[in-house]
Protein backbone atom coordinates (compact mmCIF):
# COMPACT_ATOMS: atom_id res chain seq x y z
CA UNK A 1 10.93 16.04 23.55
CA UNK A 2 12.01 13.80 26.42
CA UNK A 3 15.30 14.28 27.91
CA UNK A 4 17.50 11.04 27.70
CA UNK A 5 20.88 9.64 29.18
CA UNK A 6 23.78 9.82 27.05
CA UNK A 7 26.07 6.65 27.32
CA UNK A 8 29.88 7.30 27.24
CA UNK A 9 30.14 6.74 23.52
CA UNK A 10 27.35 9.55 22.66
CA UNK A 11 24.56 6.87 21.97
CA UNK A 12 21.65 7.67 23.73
CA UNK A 13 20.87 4.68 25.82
CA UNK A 14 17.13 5.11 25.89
CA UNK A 15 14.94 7.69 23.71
CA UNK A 16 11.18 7.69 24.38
CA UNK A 17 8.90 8.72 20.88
CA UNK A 18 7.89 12.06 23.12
CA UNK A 19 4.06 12.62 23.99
CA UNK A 20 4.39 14.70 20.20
CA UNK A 21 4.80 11.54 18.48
CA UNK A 22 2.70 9.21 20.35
CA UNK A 23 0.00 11.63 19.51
CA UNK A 24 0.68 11.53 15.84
CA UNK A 25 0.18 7.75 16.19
CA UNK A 26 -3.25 7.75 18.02
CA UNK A 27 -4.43 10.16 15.40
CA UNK A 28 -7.26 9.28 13.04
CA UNK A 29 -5.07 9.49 10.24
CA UNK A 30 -1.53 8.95 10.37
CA UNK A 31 0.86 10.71 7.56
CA UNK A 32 4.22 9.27 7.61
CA UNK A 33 6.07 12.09 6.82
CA UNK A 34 4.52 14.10 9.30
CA UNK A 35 5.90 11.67 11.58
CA UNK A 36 9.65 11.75 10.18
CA UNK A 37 9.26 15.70 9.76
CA UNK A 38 8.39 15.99 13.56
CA UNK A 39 11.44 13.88 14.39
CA UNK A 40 13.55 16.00 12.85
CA UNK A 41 12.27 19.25 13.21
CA UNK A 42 12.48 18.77 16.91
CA UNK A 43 15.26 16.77 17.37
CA UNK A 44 18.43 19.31 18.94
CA UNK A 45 21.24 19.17 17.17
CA UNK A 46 23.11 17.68 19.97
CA UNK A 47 21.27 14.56 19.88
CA UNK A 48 22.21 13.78 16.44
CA UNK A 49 24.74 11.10 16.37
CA UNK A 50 26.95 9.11 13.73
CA UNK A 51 26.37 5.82 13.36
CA UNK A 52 28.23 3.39 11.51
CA UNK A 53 26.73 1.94 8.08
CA UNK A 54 28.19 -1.81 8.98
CA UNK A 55 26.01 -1.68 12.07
CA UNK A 56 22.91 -0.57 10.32
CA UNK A 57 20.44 -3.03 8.91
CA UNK A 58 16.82 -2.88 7.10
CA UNK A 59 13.34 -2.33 9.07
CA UNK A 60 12.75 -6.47 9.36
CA UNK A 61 9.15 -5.38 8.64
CA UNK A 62 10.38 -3.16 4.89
CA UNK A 63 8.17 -4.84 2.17
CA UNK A 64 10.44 -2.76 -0.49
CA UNK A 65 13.32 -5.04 -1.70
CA UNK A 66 14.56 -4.00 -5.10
CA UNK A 67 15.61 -0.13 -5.13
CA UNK A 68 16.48 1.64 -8.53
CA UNK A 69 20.07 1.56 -8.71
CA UNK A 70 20.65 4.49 -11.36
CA UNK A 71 18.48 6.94 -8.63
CA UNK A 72 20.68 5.31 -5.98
CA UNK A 73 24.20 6.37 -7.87
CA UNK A 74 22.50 9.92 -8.22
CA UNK A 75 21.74 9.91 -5.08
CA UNK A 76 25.38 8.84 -4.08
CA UNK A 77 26.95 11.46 -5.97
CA UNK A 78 24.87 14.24 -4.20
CA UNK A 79 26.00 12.71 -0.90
CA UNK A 80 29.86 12.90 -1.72
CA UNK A 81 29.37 16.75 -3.24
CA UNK A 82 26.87 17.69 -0.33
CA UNK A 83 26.94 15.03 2.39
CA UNK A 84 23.98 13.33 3.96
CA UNK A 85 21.70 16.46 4.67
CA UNK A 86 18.71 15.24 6.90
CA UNK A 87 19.89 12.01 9.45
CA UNK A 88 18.05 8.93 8.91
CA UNK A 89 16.07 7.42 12.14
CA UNK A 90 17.18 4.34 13.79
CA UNK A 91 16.19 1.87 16.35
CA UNK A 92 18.56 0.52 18.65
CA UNK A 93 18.29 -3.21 18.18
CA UNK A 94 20.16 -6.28 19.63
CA UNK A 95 23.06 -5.82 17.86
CA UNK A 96 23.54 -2.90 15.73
CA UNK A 97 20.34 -0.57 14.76
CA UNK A 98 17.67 -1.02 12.53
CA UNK A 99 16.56 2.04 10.09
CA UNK A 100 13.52 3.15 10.28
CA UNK A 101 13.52 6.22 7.87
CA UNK A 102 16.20 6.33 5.41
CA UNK A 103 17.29 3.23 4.00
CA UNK A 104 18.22 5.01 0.30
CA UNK A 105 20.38 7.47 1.92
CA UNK A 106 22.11 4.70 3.68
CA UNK A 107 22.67 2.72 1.00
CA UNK A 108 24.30 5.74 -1.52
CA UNK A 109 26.05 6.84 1.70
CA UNK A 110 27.70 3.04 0.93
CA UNK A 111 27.92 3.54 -2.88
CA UNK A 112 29.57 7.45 -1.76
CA UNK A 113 32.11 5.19 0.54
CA UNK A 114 31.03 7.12 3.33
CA UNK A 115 31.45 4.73 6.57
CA UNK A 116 29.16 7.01 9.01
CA UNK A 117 26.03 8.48 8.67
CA UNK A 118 23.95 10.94 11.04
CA UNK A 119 21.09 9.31 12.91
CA UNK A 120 18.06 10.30 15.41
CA UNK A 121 17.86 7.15 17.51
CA UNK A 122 14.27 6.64 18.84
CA UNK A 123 12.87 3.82 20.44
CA UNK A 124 9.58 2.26 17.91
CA UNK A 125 7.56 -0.80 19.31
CA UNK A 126 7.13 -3.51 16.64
CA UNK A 127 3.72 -2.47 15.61
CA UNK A 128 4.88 1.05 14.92
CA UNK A 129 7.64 -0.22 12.82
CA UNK A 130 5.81 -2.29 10.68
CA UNK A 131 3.53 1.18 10.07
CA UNK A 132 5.98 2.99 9.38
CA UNK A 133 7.29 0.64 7.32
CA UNK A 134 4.22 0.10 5.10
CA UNK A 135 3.36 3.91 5.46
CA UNK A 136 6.80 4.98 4.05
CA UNK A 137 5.89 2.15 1.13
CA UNK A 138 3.18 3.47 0.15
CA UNK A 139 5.12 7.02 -0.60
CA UNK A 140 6.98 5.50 -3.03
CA UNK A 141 6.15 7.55 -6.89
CA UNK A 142 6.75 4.11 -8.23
CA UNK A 143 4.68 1.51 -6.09
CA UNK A 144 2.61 -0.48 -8.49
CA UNK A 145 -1.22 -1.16 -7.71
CA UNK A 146 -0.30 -4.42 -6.45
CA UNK A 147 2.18 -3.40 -4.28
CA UNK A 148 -0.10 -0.57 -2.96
CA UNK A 149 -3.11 -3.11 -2.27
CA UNK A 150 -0.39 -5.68 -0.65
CA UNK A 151 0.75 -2.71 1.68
CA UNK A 152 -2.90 -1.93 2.56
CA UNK A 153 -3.50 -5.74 3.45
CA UNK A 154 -0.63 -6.15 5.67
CA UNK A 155 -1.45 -2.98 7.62
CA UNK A 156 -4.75 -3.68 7.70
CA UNK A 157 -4.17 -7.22 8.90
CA UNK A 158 -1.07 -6.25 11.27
CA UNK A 159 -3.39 -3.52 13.23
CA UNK A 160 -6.43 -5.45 13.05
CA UNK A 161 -8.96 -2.58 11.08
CA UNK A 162 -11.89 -3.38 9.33
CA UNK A 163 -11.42 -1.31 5.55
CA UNK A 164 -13.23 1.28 6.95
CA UNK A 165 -10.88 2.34 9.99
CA UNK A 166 -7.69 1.70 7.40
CA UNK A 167 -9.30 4.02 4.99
CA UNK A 168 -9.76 6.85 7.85
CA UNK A 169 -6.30 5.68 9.39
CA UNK A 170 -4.73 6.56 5.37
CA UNK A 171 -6.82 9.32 4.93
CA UNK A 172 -8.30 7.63 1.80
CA UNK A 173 -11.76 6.75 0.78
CA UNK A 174 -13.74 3.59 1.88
CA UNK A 175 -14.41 2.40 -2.05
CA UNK A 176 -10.89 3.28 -2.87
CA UNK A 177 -9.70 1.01 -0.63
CA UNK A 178 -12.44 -1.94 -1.60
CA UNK A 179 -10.74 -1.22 -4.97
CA UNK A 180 -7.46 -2.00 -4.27
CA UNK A 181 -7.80 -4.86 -2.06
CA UNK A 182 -9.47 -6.37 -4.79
CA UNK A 183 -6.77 -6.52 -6.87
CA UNK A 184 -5.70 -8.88 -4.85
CA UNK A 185 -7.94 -11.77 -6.02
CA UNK A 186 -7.02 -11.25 -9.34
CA UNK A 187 -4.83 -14.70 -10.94
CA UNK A 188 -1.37 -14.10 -10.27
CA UNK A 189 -0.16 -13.46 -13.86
CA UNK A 190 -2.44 -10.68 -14.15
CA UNK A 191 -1.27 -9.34 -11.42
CA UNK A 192 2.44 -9.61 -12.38
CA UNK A 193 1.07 -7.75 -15.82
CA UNK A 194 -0.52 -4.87 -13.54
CA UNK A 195 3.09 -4.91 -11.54
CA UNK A 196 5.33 -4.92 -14.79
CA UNK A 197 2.65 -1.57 -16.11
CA UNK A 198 1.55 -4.11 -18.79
CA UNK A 199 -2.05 -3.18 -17.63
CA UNK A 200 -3.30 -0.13 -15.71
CA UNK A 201 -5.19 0.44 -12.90
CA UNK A 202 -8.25 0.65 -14.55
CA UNK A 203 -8.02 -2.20 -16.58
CA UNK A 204 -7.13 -4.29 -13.11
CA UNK A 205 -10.57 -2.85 -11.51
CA UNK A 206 -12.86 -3.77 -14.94
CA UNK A 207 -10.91 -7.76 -14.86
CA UNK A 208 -11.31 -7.95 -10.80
CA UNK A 209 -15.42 -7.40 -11.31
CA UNK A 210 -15.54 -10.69 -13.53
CA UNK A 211 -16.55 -13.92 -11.74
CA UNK A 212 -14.69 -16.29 -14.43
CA UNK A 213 -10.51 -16.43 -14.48
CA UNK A 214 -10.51 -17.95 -17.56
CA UNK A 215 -12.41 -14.37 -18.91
CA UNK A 216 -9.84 -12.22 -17.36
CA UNK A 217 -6.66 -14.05 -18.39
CA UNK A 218 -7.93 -14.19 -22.03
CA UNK A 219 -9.06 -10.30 -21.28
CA UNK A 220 -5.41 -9.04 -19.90
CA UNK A 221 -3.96 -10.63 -23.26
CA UNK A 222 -6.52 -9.15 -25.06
CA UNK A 223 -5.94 -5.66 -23.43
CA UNK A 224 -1.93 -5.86 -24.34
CA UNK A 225 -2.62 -7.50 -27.40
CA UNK A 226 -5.00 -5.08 -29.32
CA UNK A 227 -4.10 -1.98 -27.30
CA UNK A 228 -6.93 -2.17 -25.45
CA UNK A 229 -8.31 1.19 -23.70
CA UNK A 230 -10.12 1.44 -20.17
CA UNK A 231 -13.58 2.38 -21.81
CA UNK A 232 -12.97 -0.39 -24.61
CA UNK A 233 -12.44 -3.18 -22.32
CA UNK A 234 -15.50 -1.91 -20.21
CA UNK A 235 -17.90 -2.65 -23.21
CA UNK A 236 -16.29 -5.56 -24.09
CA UNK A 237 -17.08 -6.99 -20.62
CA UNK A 238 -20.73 -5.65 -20.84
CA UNK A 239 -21.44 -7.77 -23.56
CA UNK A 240 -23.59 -10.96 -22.79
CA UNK A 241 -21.34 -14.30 -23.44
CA UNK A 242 -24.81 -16.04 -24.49
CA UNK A 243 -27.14 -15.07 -26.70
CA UNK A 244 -30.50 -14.98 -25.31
CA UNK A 245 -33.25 -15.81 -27.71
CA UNK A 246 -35.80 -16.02 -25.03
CA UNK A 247 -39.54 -13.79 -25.84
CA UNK A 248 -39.36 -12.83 -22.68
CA UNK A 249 -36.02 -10.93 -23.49
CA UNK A 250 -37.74 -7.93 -23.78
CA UNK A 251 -39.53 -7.80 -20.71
CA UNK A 252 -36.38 -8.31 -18.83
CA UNK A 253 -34.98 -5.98 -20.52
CA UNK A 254 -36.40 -3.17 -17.69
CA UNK A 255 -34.07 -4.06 -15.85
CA UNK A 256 -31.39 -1.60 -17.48
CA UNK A 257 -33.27 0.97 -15.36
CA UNK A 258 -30.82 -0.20 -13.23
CA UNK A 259 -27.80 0.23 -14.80
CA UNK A 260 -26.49 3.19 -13.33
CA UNK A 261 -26.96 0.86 -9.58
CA UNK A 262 -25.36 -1.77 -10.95
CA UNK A 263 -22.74 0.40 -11.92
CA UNK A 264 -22.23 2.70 -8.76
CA UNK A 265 -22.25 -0.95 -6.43
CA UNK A 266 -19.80 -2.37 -8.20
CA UNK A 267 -17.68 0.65 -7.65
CA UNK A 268 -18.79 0.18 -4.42
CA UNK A 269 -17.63 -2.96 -3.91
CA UNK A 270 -14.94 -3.60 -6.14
CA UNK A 271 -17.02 -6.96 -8.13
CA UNK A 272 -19.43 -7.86 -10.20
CA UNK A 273 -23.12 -6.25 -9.18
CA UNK A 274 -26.55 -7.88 -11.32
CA UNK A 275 -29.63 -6.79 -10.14
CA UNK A 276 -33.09 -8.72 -11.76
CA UNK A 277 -35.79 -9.86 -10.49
CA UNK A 278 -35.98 -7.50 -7.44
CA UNK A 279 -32.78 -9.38 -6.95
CA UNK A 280 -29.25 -8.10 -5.69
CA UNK A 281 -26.24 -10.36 -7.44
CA UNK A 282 -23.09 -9.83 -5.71
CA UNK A 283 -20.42 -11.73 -7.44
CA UNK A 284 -16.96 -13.23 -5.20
CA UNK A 285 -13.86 -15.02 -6.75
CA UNK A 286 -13.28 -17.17 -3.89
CA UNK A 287 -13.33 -16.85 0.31
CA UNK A 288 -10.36 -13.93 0.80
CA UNK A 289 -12.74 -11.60 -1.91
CA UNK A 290 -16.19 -13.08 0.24
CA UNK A 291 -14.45 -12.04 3.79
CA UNK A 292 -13.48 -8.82 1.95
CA UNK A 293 -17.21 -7.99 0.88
CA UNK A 294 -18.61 -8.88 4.58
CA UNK A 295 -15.42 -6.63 6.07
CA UNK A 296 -17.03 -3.90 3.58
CA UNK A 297 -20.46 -4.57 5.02
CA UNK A 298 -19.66 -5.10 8.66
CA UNK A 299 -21.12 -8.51 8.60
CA UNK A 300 -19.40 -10.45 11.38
CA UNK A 301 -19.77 -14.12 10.90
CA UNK A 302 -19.48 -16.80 13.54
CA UNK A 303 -17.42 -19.72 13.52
């Protein structure tokens, strides 16, 4: 770690990240709490400090705003038996600090009536806040799928990576990501259902492959409605909304050879896949899911 000059109040008045933890951010993948382990693991005591909770204020960049209050009094009551045991990391800020790891511990250290809490002061640039912001998000064991997709847009919009370098950066797979992202141009009621655990995940995936939005609102409220299961709601959407009386029904009908294509694309790509006719079908919702497919495919497009 870097050595730093200590002001006459004990604040550091400067604290590099350390060539350890710039690393950790050039890295392929980046695993937030490798980052807040390293921190602390090499951290010396000494350089801990105690920072007052009324000059503490959220990461501006924190997309979590509502934290579970009953696991926040638990958490309190730990804190006045036990204390805070691991600081929290701040960033020195124009007035006061801003927390970059910690924010629950900071806010039962309130509920405990503690008015100091231990710190590691570091110095973050914006762009590696808002990561570690989004990154410590996504740890969450209760993040919903939308929240999860919205994470994966910001950082992928906030770092500028196609889906393919934010699924290496997560350590996640490409179609994974696709997956989630697509969520995203799902009507907004459905996805305040998927938020709210009304619908799953894989019920989101089978709605966000249909080209109408009138089929997957009147789907979702079929799915809560009847109890609808993941495989049910897959055959549901398989079956044809016209009936085709044509002769020639039968000869098209070679075309289920391939199914199992059809199937693995729109895995793939997180939509609607037809192929006839020696014909791929790619199906879009509107431009966001269209610049999403050509991000998939690497398909820059000129203005």
């Amino acid at each position: 770690m870097e050595t730093t000059n200590i002001s006459e109040s004990g604040i550091p008045k400067r604290r590099a990240l350390g060539k350890g933890l710039e690393e950790l951010f050039n890295n392929e993948v980046i695993d937030y709490s490798a980052v807040e382990e390293k921190i602390v693991n090499e951290t010396p005591r000494e350089e801990v400090v105690m920072l007052k909770l009324d000059e503490l204020r959220s990461n501006p960049y924190q997309p979590r705003k509502i934290f579970d209050q009953q696991a926040l009094n638990e958490l309190a009551e730990s804190i006045k038996e036990h204390g805070v045991i691991q600081p929290i990391i701040a960033k020195k800020s124009i007035k006061g600090y801003e927390i970059i790891a910690g924010e629950r511990r900071v806010k039962a250290s309130i509920i405990a009536g503690l008015t100091e809490i231990p710190a590691i002061v570091k110095d973050f640039n914006d762009t590696q806040m808002m990561e570690l912001a989004l990154l410590e998000n996504l740890q969450r064991e209760d993040l919903s799928a939308i929240e999860e997709a919205t994470a994966y847009k910001k950082l992928q919009e906030t770092l500028g990576l196609t889906q393919e370098e934010l699924a290496k950066r997560l350590g996640k797979s490409r179609s994974h990501i696709t997956n989630m992202l697509g969520l995203l141009s799902l009507p907004s009621a459905i996805q305040e259902k998927i938020t709210n655990k009304e619908l799953s995940m894989g019920h989101a995936r089978v709605l966000s492959k249909l080209q109408s939005e009138e089929q997957q609102l009147s789907l979702a409220e079929r799915v809560i409605s009847e109890d609808l299961s993941v495989r049910e709601l897959e055959r549901i959407t398989m079956e044809p909304t016209i009936i085709k009386t044509n002769p020639q029904k039968k000869k098209e009908s070679k075309n289920n050879e391939y199914s199992y294509l059809q199937s693995e694309l729109s895995e793939k790509l997180g939509t609607k896949v037809v192929i006839k006719k020696n014909k791929i079908e790619i199906s879009f919702v509107n431009d966001n899911d269209l610049n999403r497919l050509l991000d998939y495919m690497n398909i820059e497009v000129e203005k």
